[in-house]
C-alpha atoms as a PDB file:
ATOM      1  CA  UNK A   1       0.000   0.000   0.000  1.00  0.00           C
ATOM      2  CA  UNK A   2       2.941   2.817   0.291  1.00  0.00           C
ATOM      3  CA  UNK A   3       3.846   1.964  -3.067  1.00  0.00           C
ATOM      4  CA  UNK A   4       0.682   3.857  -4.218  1.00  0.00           C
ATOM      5  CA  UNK A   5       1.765   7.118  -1.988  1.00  0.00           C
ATOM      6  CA  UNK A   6       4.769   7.525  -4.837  1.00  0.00           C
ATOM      7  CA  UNK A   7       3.461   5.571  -7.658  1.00  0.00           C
ATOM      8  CA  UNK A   8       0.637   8.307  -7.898  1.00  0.00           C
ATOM      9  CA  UNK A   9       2.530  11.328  -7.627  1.00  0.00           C
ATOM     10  CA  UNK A  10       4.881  10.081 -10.327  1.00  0.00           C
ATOM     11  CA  UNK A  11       2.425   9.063 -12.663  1.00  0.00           C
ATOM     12  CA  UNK A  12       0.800  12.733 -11.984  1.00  0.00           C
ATOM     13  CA  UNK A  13       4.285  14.182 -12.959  1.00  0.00           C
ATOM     14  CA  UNK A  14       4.242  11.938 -15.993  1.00  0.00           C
ATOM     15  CA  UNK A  15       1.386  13.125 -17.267  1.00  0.00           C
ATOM     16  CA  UNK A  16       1.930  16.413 -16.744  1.00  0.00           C
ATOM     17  CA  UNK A  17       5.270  16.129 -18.489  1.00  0.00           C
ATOM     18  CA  UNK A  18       3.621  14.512 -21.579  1.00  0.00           C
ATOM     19  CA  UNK A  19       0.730  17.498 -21.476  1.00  0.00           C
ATOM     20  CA  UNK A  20       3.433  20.008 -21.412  1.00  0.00           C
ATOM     21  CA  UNK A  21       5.518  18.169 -24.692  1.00  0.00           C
ATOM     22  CA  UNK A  22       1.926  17.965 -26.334  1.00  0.00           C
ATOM     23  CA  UNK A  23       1.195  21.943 -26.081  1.00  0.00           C
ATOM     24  CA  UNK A  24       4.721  22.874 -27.049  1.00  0.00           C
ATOM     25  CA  UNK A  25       4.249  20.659 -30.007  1.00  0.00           C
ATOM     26  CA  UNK A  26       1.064  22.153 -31.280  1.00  0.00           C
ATOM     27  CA  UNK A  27       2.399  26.193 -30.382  1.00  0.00           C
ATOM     28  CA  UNK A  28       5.397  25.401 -32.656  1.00  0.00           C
ATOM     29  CA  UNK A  29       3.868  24.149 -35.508  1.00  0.00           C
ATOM     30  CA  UNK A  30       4.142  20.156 -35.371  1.00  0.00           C
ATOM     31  CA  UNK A  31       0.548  19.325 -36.453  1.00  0.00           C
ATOM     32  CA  UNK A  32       0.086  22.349 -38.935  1.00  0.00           C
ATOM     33  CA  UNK A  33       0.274  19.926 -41.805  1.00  0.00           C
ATOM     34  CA  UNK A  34      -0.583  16.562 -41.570  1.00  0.00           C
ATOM     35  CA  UNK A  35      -1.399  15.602 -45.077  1.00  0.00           C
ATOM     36  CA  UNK A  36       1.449  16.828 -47.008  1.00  0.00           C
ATOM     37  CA  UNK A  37       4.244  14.318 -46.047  1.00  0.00           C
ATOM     38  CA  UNK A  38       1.801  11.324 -46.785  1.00  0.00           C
ATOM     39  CA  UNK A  39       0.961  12.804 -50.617  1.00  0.00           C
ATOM     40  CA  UNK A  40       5.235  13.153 -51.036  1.00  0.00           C
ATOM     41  CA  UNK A  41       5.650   9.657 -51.482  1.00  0.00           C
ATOM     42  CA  UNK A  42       3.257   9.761 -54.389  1.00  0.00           C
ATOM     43  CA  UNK A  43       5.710  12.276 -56.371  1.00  0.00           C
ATOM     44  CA  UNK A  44       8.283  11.103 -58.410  1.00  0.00           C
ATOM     45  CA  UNK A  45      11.171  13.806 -57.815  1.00  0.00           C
ATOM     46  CA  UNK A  46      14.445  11.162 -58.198  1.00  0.00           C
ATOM     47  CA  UNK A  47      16.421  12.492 -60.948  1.00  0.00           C
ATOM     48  CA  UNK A  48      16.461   9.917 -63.996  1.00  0.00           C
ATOM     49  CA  UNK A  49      19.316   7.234 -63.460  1.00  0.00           C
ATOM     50  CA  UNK A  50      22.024   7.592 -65.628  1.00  0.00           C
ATOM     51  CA  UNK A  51      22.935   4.713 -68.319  1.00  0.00           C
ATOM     52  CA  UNK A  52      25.732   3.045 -66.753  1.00  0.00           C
ATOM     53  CA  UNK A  53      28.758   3.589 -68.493  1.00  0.00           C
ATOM     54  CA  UNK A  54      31.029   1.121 -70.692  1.00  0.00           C
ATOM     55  CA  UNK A  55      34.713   0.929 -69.106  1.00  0.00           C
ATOM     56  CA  UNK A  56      35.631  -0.372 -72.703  1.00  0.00           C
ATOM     57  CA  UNK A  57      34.599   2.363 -74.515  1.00  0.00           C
ATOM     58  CA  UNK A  58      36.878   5.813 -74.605  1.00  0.00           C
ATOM     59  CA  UNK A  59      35.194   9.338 -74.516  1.00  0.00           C
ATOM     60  CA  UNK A  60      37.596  10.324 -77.031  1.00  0.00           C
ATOM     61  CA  UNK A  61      36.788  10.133 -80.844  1.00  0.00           C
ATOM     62  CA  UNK A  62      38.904   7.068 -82.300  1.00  0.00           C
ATOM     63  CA  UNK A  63      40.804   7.738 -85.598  1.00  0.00           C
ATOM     64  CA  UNK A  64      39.877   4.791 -86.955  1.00  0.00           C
ATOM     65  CA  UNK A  65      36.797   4.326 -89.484  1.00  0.00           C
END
C-alpha cells in the first residue's frame, strides 16, 4: 500500500510532463500539416538514373573508321 503514496505522484508528474511536450508541439507548428508528407511519397522527384557507363569504350573520338 505505500507503493501507491509515490506511484501516484509520479504518474501525476508523468502526465503532466507529456501534457506540457503535447502543447509545445502544437504552439510550434508540429501538427500544422498533416497531409502533405503522406501525398510526397506519391511524387516522383528522383532524378532519372544515368545509363551506366562502358569501361571499354573511350570518350575520345577514335581515328579509326
Amino acid at each position: 500500500m505505500d507503493i501507491i503514496y509515490i506511484l501516484v505522484p509520479l504518474s501525476l508528474l508523468l502526465i503532466g510532463i507529456a501534457v506540457l511536450i503535447f502543447f509545445w508541439a502544437v504552439k510550434s507548428g508540429q501538427f500544422e500539416d498533416m497531409e502533405s508528407p503522406a501525398h510526397r511519397i506519391l511524387f516522383d522527384d528522383d532524378e532519372p538514373v544515368s545509363r551506366p557507363r562502358n569501361d571499354t569504350q573511350d570518350d575520345k573520338p577514335s581515328d579509326k573508321p
